[in-house]
N, C-alpha and C. Protein backbone atom coordinates (compact mmCIF):
# COMPACT_ATOMS: atom_id res chain seq x y z
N UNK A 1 118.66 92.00 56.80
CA UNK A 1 118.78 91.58 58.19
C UNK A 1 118.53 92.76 59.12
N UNK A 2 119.28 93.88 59.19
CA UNK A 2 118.95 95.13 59.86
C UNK A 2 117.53 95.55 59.36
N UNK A 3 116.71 95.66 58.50
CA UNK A 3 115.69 95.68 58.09
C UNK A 3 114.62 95.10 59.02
N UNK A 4 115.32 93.46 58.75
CA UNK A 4 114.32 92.91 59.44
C UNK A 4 113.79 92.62 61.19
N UNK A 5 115.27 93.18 61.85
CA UNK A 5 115.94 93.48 63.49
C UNK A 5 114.67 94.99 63.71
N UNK A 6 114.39 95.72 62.83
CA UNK A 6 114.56 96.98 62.99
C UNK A 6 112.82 97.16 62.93
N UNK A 7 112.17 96.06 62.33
CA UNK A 7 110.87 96.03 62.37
C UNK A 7 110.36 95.22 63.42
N UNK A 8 110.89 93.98 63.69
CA UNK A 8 111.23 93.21 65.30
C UNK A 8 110.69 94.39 66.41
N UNK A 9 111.87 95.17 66.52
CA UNK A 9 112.28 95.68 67.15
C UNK A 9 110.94 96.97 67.38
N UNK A 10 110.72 97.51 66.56
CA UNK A 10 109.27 98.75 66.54
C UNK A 10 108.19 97.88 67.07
N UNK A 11 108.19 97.01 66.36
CA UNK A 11 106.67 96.09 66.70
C UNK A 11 106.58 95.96 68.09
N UNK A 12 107.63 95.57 68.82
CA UNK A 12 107.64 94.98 70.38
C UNK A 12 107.95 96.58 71.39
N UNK A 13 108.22 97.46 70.49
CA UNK A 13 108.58 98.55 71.51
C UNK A 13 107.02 99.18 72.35
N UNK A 14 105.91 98.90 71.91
CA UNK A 14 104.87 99.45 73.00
C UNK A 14 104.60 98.91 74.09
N UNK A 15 105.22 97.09 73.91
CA UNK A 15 105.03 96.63 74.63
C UNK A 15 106.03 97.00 75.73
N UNK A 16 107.45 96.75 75.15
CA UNK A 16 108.17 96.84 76.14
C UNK A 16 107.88 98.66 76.77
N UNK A 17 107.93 99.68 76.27
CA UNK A 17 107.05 100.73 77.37
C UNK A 17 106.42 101.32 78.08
N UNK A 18 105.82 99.69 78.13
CA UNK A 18 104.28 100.28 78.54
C UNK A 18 103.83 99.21 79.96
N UNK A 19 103.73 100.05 80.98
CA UNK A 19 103.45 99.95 82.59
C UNK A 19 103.64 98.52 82.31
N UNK A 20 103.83 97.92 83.79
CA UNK A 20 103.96 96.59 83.71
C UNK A 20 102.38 96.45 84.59
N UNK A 21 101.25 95.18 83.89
CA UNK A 21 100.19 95.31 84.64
C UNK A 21 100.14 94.89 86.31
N UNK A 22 99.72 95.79 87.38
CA UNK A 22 99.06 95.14 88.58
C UNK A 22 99.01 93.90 88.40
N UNK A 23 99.27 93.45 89.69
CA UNK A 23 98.78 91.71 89.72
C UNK A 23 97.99 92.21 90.69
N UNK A 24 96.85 91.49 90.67
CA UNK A 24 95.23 91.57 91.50
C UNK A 24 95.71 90.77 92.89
N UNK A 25 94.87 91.78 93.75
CA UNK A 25 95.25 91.01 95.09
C UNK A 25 94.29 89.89 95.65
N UNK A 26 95.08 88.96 95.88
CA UNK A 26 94.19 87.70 96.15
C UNK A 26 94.17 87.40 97.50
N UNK A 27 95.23 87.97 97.97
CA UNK A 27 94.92 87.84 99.84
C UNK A 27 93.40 88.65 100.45
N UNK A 28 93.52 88.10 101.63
CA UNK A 28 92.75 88.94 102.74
C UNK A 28 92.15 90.16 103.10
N UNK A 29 91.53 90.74 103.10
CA UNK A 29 91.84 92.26 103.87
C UNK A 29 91.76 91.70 105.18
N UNK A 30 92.45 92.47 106.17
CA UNK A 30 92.05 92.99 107.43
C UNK A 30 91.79 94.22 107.61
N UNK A 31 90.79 94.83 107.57
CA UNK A 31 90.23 96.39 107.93
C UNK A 31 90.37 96.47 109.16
N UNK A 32 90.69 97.69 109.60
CA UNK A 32 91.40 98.63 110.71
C UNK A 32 90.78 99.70 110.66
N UNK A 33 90.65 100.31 111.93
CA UNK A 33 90.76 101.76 112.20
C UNK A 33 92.13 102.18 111.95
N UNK A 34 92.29 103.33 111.93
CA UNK A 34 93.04 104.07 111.69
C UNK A 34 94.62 104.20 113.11
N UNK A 35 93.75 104.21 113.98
CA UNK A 35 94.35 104.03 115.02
C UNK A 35 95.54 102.25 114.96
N UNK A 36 94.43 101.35 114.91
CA UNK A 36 94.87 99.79 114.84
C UNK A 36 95.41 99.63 113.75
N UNK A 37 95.70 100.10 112.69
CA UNK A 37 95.89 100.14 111.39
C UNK A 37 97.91 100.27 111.75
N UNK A 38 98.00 101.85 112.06
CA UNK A 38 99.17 102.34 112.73
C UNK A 38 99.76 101.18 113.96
N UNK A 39 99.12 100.70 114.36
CA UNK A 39 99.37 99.78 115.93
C UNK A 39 100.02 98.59 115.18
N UNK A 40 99.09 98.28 113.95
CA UNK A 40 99.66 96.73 113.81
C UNK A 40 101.22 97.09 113.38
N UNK A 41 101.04 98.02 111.85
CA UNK A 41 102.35 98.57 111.25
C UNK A 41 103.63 98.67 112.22
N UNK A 42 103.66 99.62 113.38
CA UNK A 42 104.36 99.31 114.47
C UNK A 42 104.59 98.20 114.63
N UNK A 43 103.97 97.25 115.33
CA UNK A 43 104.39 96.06 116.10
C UNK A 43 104.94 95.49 114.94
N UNK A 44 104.48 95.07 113.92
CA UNK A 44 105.23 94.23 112.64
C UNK A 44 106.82 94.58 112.84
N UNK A 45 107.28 96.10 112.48
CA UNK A 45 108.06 96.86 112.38
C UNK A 45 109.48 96.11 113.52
N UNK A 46 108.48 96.67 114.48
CA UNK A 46 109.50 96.15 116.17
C UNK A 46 109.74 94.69 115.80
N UNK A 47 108.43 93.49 115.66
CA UNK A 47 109.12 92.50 115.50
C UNK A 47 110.15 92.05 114.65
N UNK A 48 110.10 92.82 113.72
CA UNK A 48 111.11 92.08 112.47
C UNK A 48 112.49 92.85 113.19
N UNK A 49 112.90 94.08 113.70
CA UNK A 49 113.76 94.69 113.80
C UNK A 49 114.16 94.12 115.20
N UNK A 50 113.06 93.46 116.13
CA UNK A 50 113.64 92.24 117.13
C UNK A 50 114.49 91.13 116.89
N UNK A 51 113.78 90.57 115.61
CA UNK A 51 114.17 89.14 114.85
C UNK A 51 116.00 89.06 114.54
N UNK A 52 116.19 90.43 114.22
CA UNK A 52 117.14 90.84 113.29
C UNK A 52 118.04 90.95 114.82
N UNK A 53 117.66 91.97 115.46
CA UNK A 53 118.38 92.46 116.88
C UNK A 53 118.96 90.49 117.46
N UNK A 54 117.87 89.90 117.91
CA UNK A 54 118.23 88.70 118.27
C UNK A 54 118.80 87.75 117.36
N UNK A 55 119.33 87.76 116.17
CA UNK A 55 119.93 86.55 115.02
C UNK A 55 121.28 87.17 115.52
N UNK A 56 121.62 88.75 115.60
CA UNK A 56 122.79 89.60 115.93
C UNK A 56 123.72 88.78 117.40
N UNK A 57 122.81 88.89 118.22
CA UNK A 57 122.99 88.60 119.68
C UNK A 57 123.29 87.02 119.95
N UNK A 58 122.39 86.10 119.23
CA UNK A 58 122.69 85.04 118.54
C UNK A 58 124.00 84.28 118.24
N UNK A 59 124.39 84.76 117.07
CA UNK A 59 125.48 84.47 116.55
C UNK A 59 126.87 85.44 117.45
N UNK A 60 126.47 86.24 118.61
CA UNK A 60 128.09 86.11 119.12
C UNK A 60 127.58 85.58 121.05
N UNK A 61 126.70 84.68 120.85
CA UNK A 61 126.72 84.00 122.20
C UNK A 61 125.72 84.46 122.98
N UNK A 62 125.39 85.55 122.95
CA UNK A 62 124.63 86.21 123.67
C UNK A 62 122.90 86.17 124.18
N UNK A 63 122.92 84.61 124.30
CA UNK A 63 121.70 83.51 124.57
C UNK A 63 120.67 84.78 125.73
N UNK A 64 121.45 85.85 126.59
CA UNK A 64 120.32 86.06 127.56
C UNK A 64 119.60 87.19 126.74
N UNK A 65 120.58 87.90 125.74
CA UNK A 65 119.94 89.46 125.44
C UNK A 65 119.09 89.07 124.65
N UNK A 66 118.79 87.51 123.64
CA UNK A 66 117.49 86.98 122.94
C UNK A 66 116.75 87.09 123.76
N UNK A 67 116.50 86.44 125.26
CA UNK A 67 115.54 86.80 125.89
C UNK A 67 114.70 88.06 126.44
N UNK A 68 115.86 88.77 126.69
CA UNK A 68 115.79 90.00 127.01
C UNK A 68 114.75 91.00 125.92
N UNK A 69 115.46 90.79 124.73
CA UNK A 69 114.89 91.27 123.33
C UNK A 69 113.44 90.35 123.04
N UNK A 70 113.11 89.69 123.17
CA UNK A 70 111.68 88.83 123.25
C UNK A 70 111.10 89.79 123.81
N UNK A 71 111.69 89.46 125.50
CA UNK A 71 110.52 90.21 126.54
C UNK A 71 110.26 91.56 126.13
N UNK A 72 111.06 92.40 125.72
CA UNK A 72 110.54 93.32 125.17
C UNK A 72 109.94 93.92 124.44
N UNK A 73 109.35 92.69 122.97
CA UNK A 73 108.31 93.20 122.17
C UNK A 73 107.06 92.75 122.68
N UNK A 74 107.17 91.95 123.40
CA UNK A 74 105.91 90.99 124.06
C UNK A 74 105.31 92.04 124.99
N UNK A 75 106.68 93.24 125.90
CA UNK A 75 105.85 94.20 126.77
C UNK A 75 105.35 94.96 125.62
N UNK A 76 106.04 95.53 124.26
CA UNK A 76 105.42 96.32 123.67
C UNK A 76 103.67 95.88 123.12
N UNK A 77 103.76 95.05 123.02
CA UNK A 77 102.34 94.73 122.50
C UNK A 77 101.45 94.62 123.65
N UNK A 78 101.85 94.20 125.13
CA UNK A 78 100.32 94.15 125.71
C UNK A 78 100.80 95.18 125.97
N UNK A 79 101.48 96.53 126.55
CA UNK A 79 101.17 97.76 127.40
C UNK A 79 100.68 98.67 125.75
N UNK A 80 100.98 98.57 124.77
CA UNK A 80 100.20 99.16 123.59
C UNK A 80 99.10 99.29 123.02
N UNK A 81 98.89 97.60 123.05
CA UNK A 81 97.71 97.51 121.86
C UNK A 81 96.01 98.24 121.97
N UNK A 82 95.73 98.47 121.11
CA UNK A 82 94.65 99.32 121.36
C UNK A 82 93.27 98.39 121.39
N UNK A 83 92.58 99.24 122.52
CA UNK A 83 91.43 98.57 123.08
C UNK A 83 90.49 97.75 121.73
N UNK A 84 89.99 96.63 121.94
CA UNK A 84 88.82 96.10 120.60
C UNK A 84 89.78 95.70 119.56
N UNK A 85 91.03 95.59 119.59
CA UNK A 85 91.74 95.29 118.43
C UNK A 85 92.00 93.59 118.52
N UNK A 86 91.04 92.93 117.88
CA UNK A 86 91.28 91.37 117.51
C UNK A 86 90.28 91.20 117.31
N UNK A 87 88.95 92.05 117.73
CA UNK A 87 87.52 91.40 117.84
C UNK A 87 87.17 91.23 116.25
N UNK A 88 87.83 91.93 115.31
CA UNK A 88 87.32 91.70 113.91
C UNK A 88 88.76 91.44 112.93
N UNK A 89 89.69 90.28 113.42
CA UNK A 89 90.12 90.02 113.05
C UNK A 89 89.92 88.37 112.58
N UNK A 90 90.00 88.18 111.20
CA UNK A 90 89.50 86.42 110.62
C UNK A 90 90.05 85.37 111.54
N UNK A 91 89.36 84.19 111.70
CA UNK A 91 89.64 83.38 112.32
C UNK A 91 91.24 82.67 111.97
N UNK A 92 91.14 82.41 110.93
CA UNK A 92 92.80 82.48 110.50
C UNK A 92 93.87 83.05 110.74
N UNK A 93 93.23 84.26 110.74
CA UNK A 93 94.16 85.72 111.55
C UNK A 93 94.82 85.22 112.92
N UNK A 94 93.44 85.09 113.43
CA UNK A 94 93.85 84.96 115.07
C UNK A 94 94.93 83.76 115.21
N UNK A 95 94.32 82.78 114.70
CA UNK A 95 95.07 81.27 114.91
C UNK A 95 96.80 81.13 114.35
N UNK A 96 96.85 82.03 113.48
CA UNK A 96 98.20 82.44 112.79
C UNK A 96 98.93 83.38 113.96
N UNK A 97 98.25 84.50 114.50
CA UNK A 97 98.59 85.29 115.79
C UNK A 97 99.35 84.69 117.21
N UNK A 98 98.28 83.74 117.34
CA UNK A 98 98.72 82.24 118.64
C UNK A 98 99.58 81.53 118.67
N UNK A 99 99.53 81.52 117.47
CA UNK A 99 101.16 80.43 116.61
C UNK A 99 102.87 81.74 116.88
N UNK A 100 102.39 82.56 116.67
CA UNK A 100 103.30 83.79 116.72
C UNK A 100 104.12 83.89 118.07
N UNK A 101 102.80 83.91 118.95
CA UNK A 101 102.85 84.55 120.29
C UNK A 101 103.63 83.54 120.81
N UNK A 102 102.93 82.29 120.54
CA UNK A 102 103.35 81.21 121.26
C UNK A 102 105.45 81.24 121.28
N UNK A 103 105.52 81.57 120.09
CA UNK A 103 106.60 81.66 119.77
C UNK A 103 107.87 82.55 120.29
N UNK A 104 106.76 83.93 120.94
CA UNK A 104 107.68 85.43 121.33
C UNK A 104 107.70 84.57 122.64
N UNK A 105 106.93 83.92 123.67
CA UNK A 105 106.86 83.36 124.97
C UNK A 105 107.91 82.25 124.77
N UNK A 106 108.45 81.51 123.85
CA UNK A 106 109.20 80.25 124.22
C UNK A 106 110.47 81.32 123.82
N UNK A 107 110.40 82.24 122.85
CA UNK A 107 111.88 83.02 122.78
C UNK A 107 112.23 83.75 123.97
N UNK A 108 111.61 84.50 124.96
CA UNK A 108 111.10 85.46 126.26
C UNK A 108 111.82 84.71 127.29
N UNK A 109 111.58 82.64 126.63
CA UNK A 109 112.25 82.21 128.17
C UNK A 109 113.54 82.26 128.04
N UNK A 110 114.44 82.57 129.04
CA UNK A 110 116.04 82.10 129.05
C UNK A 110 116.47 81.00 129.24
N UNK A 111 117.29 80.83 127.79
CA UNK A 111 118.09 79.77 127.30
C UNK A 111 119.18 79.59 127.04
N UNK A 112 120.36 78.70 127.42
CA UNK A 112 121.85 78.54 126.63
C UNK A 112 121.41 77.70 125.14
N UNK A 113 120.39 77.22 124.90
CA UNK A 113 120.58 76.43 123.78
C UNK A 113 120.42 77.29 122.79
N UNK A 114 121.30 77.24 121.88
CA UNK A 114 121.23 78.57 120.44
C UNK A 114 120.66 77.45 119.35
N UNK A 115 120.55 76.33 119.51
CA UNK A 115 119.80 75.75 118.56
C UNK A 115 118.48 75.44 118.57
N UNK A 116 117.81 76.08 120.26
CA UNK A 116 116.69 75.51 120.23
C UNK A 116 116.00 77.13 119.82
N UNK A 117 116.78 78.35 120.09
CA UNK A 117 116.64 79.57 119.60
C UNK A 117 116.68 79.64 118.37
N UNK A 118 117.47 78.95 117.61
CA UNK A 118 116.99 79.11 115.94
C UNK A 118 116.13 78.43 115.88
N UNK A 119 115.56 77.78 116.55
CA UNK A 119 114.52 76.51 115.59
C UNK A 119 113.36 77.44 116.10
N UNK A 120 113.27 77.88 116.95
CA UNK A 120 112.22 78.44 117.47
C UNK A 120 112.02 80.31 116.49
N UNK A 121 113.19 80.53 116.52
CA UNK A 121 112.64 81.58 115.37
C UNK A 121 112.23 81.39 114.60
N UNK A 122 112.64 80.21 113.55
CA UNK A 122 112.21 80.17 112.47
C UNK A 122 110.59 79.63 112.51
N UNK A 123 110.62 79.49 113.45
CA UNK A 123 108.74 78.67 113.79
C UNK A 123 108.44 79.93 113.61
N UNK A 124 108.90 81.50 114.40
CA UNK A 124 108.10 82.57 114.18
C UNK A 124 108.19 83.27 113.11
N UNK A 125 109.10 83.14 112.50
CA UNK A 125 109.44 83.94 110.69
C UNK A 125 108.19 83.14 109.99
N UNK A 126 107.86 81.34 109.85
CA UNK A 126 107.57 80.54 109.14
C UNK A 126 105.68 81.24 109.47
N UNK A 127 105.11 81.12 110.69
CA UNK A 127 104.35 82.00 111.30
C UNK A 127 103.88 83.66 110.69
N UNK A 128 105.51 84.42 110.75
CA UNK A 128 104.84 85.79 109.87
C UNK A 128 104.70 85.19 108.90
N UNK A 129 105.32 84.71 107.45
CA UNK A 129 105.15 84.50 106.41
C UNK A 129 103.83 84.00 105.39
N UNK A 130 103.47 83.06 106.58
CA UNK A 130 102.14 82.39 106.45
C UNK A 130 101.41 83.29 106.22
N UNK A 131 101.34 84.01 107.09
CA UNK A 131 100.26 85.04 107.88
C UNK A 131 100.41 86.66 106.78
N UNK A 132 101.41 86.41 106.31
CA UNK A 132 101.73 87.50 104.84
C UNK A 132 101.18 87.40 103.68
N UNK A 133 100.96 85.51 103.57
CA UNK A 133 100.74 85.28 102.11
C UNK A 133 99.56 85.42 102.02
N UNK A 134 98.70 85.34 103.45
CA UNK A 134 96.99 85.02 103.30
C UNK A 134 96.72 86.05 103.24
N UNK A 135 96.90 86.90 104.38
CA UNK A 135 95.95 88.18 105.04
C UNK A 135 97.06 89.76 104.22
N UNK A 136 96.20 90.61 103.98
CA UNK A 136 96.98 92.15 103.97
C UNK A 136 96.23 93.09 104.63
N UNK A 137 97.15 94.13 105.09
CA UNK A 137 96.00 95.36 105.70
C UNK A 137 95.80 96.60 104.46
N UNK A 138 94.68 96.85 104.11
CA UNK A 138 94.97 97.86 103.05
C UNK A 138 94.77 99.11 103.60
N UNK A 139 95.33 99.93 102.72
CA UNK A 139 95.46 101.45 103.61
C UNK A 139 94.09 102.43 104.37
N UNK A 140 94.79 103.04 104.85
CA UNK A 140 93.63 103.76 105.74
C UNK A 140 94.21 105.46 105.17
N UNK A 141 93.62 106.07 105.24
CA UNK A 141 93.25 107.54 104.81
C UNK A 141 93.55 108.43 106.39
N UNK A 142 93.99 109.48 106.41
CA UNK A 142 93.87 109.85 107.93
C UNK A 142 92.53 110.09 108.25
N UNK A 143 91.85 109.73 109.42
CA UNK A 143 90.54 110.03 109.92
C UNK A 143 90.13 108.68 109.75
N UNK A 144 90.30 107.58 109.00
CA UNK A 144 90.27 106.36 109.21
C UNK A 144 89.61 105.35 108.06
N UNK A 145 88.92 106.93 107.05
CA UNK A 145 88.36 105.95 106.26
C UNK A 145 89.46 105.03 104.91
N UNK A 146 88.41 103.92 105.03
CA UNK A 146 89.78 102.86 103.74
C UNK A 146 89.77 103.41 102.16
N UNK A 147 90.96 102.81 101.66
CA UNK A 147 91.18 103.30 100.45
C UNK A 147 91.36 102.14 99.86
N UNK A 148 90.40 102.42 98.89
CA UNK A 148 90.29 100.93 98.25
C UNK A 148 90.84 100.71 96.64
């Protein structure tokens, strides 16, 4: 029995040591400059750390600072975004983007309803997610060229 555990056991050990393979990427690229590359990473960043800021504000009543916290990633993106950045982004891209926005503008307005504020986040989480599973940005190199 130990004999036979012990040959089990050798036989399967290269497997079990040995790298677990890549899974191949089946999403999107979106290629970037280097510049827009950094821009999107940001804004992603702010929104999720908005999302989070407003579920906070949320749950102890605080219906105006959601708005407040909206309007403020919505200024971050138009006084930011860098010039030409959408013109070569997939049509999917964009239409997933609109769905987003639409979403930071109905959160932006001030509301007492905290249920129409969750339903409406989750339209924009449901929105990133989508927009995660299709599209990726792959890295950029400094100076801008991609790394593939």
């Amino acid at each position: 029995m130990k004999k036979t555990f012990f040959l089990c056991a050798l036989s399967i050990s290269p497997l079990l040591m040995s790298a677990p393979a890549q899974a191949e990427e089946t999403r999107e690229a979106v290629r970037l400059n280097e510049q827009q590359h950094d821009w999107v990473l940001e804004y992603m960043r702010r929104m999720l750390e908005t999302v989070s800021d407003m579920q906070g504000h949320l749950a102890t009543g605080n219906t105006e600072k959601v708005a407040e916290q909206a309007t403020s990633v919505r200024s971050f993106a138009r006084n930011t975004k860098p010039r030409g950045i959408g013109k070569q982004f997939p049509a999917g891209f964009k239409s997933m983007a609109r769905q987003m926005n639409a979403s930071w503008t109905e959160l932006a307005t001030p509301t007492d309803d905290a249920a129409q504020i969750s339903a409406t986040t989750q339209k924009l989480l449901n929105s990133c997610n989508a927009c995660h599973r299709v599209y990726y940005l792959p890295p950029v190199t400094p100076g801008g060229a991609l790394i593939e």
